[in-house]
Protein backbone atom coordinates (compact mmCIF):
# COMPACT_ATOMS: atom_id res chain seq x y z
CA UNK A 1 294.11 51.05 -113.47
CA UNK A 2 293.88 52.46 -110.00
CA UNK A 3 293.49 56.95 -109.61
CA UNK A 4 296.30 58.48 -108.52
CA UNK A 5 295.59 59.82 -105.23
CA UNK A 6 296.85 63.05 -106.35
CA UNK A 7 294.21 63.24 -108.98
CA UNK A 8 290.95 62.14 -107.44
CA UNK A 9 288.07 64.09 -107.97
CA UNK A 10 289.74 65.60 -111.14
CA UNK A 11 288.20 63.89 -113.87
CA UNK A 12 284.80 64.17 -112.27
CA UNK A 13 284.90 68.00 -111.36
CA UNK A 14 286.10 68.89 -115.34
CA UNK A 15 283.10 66.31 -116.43
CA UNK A 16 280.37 68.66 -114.41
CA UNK A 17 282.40 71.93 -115.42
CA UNK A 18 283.43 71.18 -118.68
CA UNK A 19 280.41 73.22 -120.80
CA UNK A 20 280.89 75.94 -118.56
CA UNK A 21 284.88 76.21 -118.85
CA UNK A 22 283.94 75.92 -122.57
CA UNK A 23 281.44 78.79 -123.04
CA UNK A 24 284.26 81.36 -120.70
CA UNK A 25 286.72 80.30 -122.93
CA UNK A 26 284.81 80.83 -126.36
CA UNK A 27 283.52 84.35 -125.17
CA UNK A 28 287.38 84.91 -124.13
CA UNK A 29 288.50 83.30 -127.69
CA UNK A 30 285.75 84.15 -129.97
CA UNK A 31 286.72 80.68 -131.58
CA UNK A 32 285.17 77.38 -130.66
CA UNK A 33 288.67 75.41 -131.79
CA UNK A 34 290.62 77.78 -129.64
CA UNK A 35 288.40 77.53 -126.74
CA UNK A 36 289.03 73.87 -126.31
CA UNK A 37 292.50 73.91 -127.06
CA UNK A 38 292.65 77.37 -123.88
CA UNK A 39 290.66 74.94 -121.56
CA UNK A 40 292.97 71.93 -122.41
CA UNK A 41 295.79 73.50 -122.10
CA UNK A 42 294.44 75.31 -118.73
CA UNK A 43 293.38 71.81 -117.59
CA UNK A 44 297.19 70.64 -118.27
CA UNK A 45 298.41 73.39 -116.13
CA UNK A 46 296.22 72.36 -113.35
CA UNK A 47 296.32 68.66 -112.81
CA UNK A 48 300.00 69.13 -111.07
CA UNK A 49 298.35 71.54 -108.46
CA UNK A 50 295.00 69.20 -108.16
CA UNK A 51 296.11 68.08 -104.96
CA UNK A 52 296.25 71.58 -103.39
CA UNK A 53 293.37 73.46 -105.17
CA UNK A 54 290.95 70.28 -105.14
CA UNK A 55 288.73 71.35 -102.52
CA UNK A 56 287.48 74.63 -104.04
CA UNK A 57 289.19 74.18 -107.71
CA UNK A 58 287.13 76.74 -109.22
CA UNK A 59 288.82 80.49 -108.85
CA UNK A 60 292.43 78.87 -109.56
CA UNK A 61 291.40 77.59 -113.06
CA UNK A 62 289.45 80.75 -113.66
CA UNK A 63 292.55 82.22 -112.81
CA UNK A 64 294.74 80.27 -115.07
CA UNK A 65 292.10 79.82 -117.86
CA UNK A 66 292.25 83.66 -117.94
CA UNK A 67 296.01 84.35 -117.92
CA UNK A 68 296.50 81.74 -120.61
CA UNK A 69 294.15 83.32 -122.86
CA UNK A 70 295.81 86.67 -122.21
CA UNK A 71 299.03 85.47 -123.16
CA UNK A 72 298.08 83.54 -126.07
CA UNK A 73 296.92 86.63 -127.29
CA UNK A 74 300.22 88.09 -126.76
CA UNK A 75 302.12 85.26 -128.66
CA UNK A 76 299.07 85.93 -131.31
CA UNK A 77 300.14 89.26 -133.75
CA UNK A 78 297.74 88.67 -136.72
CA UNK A 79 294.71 85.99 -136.75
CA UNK A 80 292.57 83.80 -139.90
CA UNK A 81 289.51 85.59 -139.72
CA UNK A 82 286.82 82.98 -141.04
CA UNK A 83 284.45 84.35 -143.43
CA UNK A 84 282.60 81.44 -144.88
CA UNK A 85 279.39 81.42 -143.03
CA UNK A 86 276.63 79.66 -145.04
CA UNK A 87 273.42 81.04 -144.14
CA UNK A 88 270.66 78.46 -143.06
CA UNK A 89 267.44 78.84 -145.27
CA UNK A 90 265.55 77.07 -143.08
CA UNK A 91 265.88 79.72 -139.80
CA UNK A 92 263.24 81.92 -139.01
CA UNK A 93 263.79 85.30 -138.51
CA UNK A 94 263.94 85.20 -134.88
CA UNK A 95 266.68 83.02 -135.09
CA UNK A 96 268.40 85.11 -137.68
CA UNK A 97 268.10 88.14 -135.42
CA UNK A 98 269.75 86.23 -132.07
CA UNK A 99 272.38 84.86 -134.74
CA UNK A 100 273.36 87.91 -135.82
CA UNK A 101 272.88 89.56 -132.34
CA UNK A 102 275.20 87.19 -130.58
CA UNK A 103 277.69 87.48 -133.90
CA UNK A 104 277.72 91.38 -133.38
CA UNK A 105 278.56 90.72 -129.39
CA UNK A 106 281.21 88.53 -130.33
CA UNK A 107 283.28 90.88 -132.55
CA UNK A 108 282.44 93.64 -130.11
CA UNK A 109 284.14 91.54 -127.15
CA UNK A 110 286.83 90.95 -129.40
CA UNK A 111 287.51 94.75 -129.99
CA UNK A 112 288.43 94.73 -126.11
CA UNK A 113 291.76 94.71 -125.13
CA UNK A 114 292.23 91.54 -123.72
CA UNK A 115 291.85 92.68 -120.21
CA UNK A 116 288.93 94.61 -120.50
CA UNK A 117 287.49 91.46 -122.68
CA UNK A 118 288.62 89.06 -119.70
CA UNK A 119 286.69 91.13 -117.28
CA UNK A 120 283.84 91.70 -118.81
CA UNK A 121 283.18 87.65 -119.84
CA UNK A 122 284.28 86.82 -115.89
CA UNK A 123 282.08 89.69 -114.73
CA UNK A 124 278.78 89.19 -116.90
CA UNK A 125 279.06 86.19 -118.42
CA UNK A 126 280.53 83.81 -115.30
CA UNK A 127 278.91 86.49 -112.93
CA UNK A 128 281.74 87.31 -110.41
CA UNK A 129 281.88 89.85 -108.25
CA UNK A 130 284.88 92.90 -108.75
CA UNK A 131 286.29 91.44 -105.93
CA UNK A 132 285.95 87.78 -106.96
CA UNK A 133 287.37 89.12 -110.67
CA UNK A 134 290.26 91.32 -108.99
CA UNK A 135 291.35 88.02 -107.41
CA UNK A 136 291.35 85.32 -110.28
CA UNK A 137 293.08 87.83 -112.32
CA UNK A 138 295.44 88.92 -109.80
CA UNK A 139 294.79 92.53 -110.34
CA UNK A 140 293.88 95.67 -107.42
CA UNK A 141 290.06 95.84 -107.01
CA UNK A 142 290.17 99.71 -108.76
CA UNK A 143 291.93 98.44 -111.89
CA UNK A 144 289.05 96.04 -112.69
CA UNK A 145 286.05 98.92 -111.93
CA UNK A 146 288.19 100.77 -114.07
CA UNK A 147 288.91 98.44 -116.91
CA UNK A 148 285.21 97.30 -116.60
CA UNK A 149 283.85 100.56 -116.64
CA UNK A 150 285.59 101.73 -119.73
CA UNK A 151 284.78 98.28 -121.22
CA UNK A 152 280.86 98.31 -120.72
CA UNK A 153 281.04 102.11 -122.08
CA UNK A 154 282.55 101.02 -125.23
CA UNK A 155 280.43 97.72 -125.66
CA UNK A 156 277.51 100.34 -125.39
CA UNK A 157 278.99 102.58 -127.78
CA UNK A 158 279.17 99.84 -130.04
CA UNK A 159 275.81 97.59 -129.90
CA UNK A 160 273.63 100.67 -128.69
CA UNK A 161 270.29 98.56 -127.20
CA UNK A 162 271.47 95.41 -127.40
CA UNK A 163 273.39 94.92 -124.17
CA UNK A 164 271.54 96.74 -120.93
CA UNK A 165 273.27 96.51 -118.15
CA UNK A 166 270.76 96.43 -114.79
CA UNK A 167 273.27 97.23 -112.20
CA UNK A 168 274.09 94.30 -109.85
CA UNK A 169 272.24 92.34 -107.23
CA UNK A 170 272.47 92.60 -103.48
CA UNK A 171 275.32 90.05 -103.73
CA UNK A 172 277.22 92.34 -105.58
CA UNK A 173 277.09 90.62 -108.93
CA UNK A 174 276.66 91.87 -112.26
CA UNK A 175 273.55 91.79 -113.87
CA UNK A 176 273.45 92.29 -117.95
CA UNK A 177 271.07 91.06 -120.21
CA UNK A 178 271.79 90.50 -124.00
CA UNK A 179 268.06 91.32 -125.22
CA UNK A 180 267.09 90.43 -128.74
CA UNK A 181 265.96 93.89 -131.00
C-alpha cells in the first residue's frame, strides 16, 4: 500500500521519538498505561496537521501532548492509586535507593498542579527553555517563571537534597540533577 503523501515522514519521526514522547508523558502521567494511551491519543490529534507541522513536528506535539494531559486531568476527579508493589529480593541497595528515589519524585510531581507539573517535566526533564515552554503551552513568558518558580520551591520543600537545581546553561536551559542520597 502506497503513503499518503500527507503522511510521509510520520511513521518514521514517531519511530525515532517514540521513547522520548513516552518518558514526557509518564513524568506528566505518573502512569506507564496512561502515558501511552496521552501519546496515542496526542499522535491521533496530529496526523491531520502532519502535512503542515512536518518539517519541525516537535514543539506542536509537545504542545498538544501537554494540553491533552492537562485536560485529561480535568475530566479525571478521583484516580486507582496502585499499591501492590512487590519488592525485588534480588536488588541491591543501590538500586533500592534510586527506586525509591525516583518513586518519591514521582508522587512529588504529582502533588503539582498540573501546570506547574507540565512545566517543570518540559523544563527539566525535556530541557526547554522558558521561552521554548511559554510557547508549547501557549502561556506569557512570566506565568511560566512564575509557575516554575513556585513549583521547584515546593519540589524542594518536599524531597529536601534530592533534586539540586544548578541554574541553567548559557543556552538558557535548565539544568537539575536528580542525585541519589
Amino acid at each position: 500500500m502506497a503513503e499518503v503523501p500527507a503522511r510521509a515522514g510520520f511513521d518514521d519521526w514517531v519511530s525515532a521519538r517514540r521513547p522520548a514522547l513516552l518518558r514526557t508523558a509518564y513524568l506528566l502521567t505518573g502512569d506507564p498505561h496512561d502515558a501511552e494511551d496521552l501519546v496515542q491519543t496526542a499522535l491521533i490529534k496530529v496526523v491531520p496537521r502532519w502535512h503542515r507541522i512536518a518539517e519541525d513536528p516537535e514543539p506542536y506535539v509537545r504542545t498538544v501532548l501537554s494540553r491533552e494531559s492537562v485536560s485529561r486531568w480535568r475530566r479525571r476527579r478521583w484516580r486507582e492509586v496502585h499499591t501492590d508493589r512487590v519488592p525485588d529480593d534480588l536488588a541491591s541497595a543501590q538500586h533500592d535507593r534510586d527506586v525509591t528515589d525516583r518513586e518519591v519524585l514521582r508522587q512529588a510531581l504529582g502533588e503539582l498542579s498540573p501546570r506547574q507539573r507540565t512545566i517543570v517535566v518540559l523544563r527539566y526533564f525535556d530541557g526547554l527553555t522558558e521561552a521554548e515552554t511559554a510557547h508549547v503551552l501557549g502561556l506569557g513568558l512570566g506565568t511560566v517563571k512564575k509557575h516554575g518558580r513556585e513549583a521547584m520551591a515546593r519540589l524542594r520543600d518536599q524531597l529536601g537534597g534530592l533534586v539540586e537545581e544548578r541554574g541553567t546553561e548559557e543556552t538558557g536551559r535548565p539544568v537539575a540533577d536528580v542525585s541519589s542520597r
